[in-house]
N, C-alpha and C. Protein backbone atom coordinates (compact mmCIF):
# COMPACT_ATOMS: atom_id res chain seq x y z
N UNK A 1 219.92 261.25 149.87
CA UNK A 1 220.66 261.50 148.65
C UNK A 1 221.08 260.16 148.07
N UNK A 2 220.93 259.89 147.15
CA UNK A 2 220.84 258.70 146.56
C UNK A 2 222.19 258.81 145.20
N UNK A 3 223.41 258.62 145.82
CA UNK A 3 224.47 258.29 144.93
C UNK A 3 225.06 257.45 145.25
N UNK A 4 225.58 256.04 144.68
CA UNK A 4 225.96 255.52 144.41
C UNK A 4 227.58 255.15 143.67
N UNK A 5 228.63 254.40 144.61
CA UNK A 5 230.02 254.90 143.76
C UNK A 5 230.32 252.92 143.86
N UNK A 6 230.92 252.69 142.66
CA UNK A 6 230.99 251.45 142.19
C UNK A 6 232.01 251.27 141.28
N UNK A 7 233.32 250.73 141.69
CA UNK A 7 234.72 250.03 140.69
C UNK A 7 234.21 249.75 139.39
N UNK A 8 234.83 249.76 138.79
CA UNK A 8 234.48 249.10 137.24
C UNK A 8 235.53 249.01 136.37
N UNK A 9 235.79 248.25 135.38
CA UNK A 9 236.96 248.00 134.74
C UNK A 9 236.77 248.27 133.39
N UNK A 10 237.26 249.48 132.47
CA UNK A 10 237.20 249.88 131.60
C UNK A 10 237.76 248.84 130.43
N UNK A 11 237.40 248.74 129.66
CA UNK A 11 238.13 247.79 128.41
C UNK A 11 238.43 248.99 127.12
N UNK A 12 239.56 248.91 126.94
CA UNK A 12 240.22 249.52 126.06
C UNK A 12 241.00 248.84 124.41
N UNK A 13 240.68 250.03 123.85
CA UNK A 13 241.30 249.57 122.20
C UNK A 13 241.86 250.93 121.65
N UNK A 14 242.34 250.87 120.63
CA UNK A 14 243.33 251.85 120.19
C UNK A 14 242.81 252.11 118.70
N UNK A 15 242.38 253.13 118.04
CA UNK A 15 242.14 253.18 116.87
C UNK A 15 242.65 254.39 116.69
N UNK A 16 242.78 254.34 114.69
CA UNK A 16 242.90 255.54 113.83
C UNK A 16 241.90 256.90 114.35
N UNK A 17 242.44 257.95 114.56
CA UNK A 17 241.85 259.22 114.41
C UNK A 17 241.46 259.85 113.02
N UNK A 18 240.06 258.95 112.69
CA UNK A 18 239.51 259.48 111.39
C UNK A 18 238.01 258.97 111.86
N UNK A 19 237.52 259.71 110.73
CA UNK A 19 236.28 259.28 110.55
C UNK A 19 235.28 257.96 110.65
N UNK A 20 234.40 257.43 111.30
CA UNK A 20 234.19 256.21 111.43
C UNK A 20 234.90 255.35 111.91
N UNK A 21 236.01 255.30 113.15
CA UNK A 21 236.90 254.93 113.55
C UNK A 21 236.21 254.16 115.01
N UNK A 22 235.41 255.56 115.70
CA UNK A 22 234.66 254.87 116.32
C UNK A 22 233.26 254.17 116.08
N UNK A 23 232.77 254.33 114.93
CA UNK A 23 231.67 253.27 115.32
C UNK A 23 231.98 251.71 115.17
N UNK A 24 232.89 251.73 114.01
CA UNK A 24 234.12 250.47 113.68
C UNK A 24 234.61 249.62 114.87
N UNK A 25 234.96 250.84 116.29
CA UNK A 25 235.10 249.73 116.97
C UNK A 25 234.13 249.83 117.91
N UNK A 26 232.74 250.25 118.25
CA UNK A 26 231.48 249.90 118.85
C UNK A 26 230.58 248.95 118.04
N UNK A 27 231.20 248.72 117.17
CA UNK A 27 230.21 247.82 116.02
C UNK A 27 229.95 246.54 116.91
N UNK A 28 231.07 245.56 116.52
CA UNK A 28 230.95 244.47 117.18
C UNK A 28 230.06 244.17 118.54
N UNK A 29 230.61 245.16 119.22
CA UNK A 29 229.83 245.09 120.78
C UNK A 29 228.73 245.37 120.42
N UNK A 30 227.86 246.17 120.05
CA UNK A 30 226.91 246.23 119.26
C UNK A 30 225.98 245.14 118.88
N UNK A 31 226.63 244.53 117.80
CA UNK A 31 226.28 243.56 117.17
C UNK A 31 225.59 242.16 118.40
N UNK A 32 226.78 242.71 119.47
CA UNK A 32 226.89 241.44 120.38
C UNK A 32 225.66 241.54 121.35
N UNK A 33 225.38 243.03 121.41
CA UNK A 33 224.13 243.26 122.66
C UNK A 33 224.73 243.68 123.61
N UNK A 34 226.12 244.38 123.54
CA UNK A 34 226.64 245.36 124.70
C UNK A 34 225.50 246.01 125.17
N UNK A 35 225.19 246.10 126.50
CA UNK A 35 225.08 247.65 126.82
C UNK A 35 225.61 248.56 127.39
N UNK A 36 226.36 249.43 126.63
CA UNK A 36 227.62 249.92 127.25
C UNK A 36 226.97 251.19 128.54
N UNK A 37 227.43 250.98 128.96
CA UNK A 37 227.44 252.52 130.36
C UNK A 37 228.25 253.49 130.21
N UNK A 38 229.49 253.51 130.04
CA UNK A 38 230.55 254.07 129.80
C UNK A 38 231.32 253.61 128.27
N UNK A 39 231.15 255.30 127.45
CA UNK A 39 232.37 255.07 126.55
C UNK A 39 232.92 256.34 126.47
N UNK A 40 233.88 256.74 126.46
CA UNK A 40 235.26 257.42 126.14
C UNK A 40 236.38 257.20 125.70
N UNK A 41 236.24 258.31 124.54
CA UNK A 41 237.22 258.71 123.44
C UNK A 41 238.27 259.75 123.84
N UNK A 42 239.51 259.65 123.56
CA UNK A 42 240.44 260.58 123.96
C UNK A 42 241.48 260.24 122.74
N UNK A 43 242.72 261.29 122.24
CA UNK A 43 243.70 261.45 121.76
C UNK A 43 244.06 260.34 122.88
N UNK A 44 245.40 259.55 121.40
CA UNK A 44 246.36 258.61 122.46
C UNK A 44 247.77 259.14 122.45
N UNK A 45 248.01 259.33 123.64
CA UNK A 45 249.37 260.56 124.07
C UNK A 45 250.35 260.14 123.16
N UNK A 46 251.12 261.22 123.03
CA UNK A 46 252.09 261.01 121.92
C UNK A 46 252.11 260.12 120.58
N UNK A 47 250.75 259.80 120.27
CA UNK A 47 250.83 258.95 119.09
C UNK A 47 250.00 259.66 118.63
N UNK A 48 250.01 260.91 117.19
CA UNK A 48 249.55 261.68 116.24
C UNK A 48 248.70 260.71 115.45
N UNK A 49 247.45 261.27 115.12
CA UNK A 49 246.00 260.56 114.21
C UNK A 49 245.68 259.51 115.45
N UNK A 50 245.72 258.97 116.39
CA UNK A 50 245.43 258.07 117.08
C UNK A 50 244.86 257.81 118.33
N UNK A 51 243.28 257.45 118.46
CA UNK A 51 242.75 257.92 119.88
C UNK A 51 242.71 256.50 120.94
N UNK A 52 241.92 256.71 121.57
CA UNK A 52 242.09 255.16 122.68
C UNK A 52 240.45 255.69 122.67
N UNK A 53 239.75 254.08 123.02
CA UNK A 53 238.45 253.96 122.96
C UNK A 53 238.50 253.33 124.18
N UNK A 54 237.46 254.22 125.27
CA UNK A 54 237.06 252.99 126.23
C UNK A 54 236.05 252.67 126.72
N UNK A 55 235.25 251.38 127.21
CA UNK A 55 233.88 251.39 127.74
C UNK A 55 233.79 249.97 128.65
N UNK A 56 232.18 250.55 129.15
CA UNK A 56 232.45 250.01 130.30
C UNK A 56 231.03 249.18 130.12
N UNK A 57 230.91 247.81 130.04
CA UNK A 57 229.61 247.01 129.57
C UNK A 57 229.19 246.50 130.63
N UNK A 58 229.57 246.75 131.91
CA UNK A 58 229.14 245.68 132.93
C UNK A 58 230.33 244.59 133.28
N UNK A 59 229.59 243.81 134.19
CA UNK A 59 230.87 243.01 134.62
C UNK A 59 229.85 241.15 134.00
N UNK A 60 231.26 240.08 134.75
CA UNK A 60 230.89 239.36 134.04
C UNK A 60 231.71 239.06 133.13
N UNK A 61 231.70 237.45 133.21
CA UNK A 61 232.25 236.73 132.09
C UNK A 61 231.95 237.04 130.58
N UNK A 62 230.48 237.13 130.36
CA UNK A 62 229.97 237.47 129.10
C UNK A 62 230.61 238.81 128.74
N UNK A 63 230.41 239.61 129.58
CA UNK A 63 231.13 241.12 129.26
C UNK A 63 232.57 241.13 128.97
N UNK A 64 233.23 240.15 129.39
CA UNK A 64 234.29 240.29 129.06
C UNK A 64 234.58 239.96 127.95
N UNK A 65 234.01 238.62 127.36
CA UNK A 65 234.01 237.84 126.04
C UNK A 65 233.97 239.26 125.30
N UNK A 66 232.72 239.54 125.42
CA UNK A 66 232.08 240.05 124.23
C UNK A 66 233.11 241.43 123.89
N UNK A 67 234.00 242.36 125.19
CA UNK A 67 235.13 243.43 124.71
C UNK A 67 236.19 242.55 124.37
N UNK A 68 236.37 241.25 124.66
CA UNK A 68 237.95 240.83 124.22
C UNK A 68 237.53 240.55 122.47
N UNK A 69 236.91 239.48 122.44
CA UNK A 69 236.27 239.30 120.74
C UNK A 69 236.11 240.58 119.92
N UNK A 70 235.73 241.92 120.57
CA UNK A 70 235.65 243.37 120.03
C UNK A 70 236.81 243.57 119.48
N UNK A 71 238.07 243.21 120.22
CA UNK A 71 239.63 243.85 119.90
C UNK A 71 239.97 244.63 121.22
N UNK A 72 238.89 244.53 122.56
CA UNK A 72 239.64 245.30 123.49
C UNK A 72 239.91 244.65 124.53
N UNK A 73 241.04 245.48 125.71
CA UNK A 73 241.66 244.82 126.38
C UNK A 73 241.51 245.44 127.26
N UNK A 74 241.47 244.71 128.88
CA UNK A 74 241.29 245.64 129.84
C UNK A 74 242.44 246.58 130.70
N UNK A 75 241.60 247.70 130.88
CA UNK A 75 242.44 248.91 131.56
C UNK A 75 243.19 248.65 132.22
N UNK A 76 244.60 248.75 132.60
CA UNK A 76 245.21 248.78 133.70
C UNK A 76 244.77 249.64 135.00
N UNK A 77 244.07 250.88 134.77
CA UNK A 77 243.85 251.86 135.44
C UNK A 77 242.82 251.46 136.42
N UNK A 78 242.46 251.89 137.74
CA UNK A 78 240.97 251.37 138.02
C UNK A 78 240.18 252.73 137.87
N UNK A 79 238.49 252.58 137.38
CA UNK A 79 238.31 253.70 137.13
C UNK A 79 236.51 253.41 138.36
N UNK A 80 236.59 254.72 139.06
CA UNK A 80 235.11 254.34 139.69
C UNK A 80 234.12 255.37 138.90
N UNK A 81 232.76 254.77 138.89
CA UNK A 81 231.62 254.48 138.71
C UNK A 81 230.84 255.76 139.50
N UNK A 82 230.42 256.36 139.45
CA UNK A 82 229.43 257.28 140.04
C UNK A 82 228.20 257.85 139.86
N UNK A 83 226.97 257.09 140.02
CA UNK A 83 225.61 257.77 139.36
C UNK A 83 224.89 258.13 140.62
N UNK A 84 223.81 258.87 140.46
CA UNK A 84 222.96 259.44 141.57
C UNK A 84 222.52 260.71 141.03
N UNK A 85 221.80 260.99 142.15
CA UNK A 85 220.71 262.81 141.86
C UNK A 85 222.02 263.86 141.77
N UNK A 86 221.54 264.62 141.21
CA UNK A 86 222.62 265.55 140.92
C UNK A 86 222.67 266.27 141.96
N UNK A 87 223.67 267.18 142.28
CA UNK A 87 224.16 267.70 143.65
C UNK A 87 224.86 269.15 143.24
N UNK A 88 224.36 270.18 143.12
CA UNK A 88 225.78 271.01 142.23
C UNK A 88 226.70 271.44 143.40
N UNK A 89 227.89 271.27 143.10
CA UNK A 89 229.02 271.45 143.63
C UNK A 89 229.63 270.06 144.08
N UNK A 90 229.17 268.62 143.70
CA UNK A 90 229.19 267.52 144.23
C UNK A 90 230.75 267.32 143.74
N UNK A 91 231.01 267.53 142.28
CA UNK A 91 232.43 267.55 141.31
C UNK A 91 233.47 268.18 142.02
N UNK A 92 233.17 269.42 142.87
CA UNK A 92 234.13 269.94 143.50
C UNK A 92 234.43 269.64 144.92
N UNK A 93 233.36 269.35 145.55
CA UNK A 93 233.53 268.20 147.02
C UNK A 93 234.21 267.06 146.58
N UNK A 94 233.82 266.31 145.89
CA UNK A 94 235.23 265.04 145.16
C UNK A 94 236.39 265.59 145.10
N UNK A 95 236.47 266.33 144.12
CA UNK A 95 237.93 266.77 144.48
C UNK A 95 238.67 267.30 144.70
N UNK A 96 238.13 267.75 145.97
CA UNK A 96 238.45 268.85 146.90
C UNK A 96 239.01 267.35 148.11
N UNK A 97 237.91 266.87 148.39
CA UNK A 97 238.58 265.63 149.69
C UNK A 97 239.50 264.60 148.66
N UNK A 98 239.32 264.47 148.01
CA UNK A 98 240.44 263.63 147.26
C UNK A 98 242.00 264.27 147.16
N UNK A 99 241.81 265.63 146.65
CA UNK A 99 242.99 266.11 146.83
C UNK A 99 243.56 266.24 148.33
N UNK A 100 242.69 266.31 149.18
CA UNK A 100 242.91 266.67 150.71
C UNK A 100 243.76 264.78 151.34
N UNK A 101 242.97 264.18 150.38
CA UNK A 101 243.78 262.83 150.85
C UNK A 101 244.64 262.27 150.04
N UNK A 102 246.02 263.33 149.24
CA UNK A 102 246.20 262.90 148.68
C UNK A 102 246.46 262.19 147.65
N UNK A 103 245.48 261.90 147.09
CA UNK A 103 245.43 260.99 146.01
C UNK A 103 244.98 261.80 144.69
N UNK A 104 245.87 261.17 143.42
CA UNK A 104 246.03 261.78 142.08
C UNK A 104 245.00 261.47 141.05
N UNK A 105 244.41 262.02 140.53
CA UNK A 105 243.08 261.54 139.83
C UNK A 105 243.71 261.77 138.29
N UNK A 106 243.61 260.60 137.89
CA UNK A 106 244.07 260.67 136.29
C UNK A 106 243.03 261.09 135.28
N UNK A 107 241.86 260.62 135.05
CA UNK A 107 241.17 261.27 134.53
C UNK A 107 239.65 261.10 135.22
N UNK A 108 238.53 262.55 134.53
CA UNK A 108 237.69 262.31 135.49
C UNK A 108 236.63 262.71 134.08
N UNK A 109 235.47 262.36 134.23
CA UNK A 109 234.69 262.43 132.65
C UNK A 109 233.53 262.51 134.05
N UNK A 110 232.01 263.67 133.49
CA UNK A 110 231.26 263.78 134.23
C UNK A 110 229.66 264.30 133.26
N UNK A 111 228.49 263.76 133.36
CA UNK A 111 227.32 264.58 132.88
C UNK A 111 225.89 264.48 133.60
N UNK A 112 225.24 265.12 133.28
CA UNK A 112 224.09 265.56 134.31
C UNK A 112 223.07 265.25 132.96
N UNK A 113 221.95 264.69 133.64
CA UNK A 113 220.89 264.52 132.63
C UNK A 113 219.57 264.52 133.44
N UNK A 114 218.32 265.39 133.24
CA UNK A 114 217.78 265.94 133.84
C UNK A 114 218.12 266.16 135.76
N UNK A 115 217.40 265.35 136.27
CA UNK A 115 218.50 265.77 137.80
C UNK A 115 219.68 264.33 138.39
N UNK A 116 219.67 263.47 137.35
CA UNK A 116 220.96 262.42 137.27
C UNK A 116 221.85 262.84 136.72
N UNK A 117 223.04 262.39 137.43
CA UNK A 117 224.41 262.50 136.81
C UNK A 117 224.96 260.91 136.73
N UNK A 118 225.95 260.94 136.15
CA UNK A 118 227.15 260.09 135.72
C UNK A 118 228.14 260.55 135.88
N UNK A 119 229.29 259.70 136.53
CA UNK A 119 230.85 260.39 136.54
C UNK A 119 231.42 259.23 136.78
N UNK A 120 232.88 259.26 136.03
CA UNK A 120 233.51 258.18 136.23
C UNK A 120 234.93 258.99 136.47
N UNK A 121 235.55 258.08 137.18
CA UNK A 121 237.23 258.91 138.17
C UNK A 121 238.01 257.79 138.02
N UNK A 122 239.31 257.91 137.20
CA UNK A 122 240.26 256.94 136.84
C UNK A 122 241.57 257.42 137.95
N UNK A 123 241.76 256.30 138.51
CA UNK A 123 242.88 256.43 139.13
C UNK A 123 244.19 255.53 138.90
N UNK A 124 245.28 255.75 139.29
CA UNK A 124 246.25 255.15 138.27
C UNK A 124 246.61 253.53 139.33
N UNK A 125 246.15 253.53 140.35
CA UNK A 125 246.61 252.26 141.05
C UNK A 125 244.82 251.58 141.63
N UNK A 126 244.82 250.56 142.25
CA UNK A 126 243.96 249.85 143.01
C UNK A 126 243.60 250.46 144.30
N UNK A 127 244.77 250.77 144.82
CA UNK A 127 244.81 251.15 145.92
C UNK A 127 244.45 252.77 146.15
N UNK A 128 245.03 253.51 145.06
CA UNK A 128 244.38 254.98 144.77
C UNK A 128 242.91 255.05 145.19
N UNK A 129 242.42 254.04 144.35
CA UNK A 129 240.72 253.79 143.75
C UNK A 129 240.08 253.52 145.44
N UNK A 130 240.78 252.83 146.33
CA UNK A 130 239.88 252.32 147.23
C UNK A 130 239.88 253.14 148.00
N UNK A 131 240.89 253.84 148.41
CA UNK A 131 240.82 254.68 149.33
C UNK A 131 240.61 256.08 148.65
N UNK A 132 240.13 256.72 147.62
CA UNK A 132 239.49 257.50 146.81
C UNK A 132 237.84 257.55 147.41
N UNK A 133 237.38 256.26 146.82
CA UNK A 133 236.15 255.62 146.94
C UNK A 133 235.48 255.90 148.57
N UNK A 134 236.42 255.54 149.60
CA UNK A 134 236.28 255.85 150.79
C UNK A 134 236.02 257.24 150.82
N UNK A 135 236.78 257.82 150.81
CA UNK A 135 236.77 259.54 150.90
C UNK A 135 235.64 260.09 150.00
N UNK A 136 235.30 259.72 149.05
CA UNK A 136 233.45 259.91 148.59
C UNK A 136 232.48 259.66 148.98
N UNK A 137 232.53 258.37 149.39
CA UNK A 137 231.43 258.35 150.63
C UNK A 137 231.22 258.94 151.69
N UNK A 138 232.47 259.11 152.65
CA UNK A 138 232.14 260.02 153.20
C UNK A 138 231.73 261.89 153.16
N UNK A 139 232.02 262.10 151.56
CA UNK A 139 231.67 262.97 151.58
C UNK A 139 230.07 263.26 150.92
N UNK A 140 229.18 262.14 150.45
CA UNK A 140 228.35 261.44 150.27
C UNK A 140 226.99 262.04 151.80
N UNK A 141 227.62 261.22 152.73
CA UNK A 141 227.68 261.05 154.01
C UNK A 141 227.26 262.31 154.25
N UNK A 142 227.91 263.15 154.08
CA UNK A 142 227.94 264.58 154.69
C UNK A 142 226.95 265.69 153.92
N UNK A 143 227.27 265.31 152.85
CA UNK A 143 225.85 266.00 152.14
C UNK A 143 224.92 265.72 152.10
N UNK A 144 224.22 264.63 152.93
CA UNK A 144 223.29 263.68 153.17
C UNK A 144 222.60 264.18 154.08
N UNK A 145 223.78 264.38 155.29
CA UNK A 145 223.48 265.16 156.54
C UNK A 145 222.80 266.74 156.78
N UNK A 146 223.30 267.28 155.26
CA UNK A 146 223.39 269.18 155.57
C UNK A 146 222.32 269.29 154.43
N UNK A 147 221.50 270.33 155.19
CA UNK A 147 220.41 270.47 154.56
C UNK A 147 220.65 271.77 153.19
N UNK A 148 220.54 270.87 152.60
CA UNK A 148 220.93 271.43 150.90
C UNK A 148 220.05 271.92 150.01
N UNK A 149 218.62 272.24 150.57
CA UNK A 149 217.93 272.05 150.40
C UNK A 149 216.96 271.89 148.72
N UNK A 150 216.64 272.63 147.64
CA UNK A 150 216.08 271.84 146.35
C UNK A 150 217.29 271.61 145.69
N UNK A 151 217.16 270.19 144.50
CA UNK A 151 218.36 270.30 143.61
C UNK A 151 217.90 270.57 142.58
């Protein structure tokens, strides 16, 4: 089973909730030769017309340039990284042992594209994230082991 779970540091900006708001602020990066992996849009809590933009270009000095020069700033949050063959029920083994250890998952964004997925899991500390990260692998581990058989 071939999934893969990897830290990553979201860079964030804050824009108007209107029209063309987001390409306004993917432009630049754009312009720059981002290639983004991760972007997500959400309402920004308690602030009416106003969403938070976030994405994730890779790591790296250049990557960083190129979201700070954009207007964005990086996440406080740590958010992990998750690609591999799709698994169904894989979303609910995450957080099923995550909840079992504990730990609070702030937000979780997930999609499947032919038999690949993507998922990314924001947690609100460093330390959330690592020992999160642990507890996926091993559950990784285990579905690796049990014969699951077509996906």
């Amino acid at each position: 089973m071939d999934i893969k779970v990897k830290r990553i540091g979201l860079w964030r900006t804050e824009v108007p909730g209107r029209p063309g708001a987001l390409a306004a602020a993917l432009e630049p990066l754009a312009q720059q030769g981002a290639d983004l992996k991760v972007v997500r849009v959400r309402a920004a809590p308690g602030r009416a017309k106003r969403n938070i933009v976030e994405v994730y270009a890779g790591e790296g000095p250049r990557a960083a340039a190129v979201a700070r020069a954009a207007g964005f700033s990086l996440s406080p949050a740590t958010t992990l990284l998750m690609q591999g063959d799709n698994w169904p029920g894989f979303a609910y083994a995450v957080a099923n042992a995550v909840a079992w250890a504990g730990i609070g998952v702030r937000d979780h964004e997930a999609g499947v594209v032919d038999r690949r997925f993507s998922s990314t899991l924001t947690f609100d500390t460093e330390g959330d994230a690592k020992q999160a990260a642990a507890v996926i692998r091993r559950v990784i581990r285990a579905g690796a082991t049990n014969d699951r058989g077509a996906r």
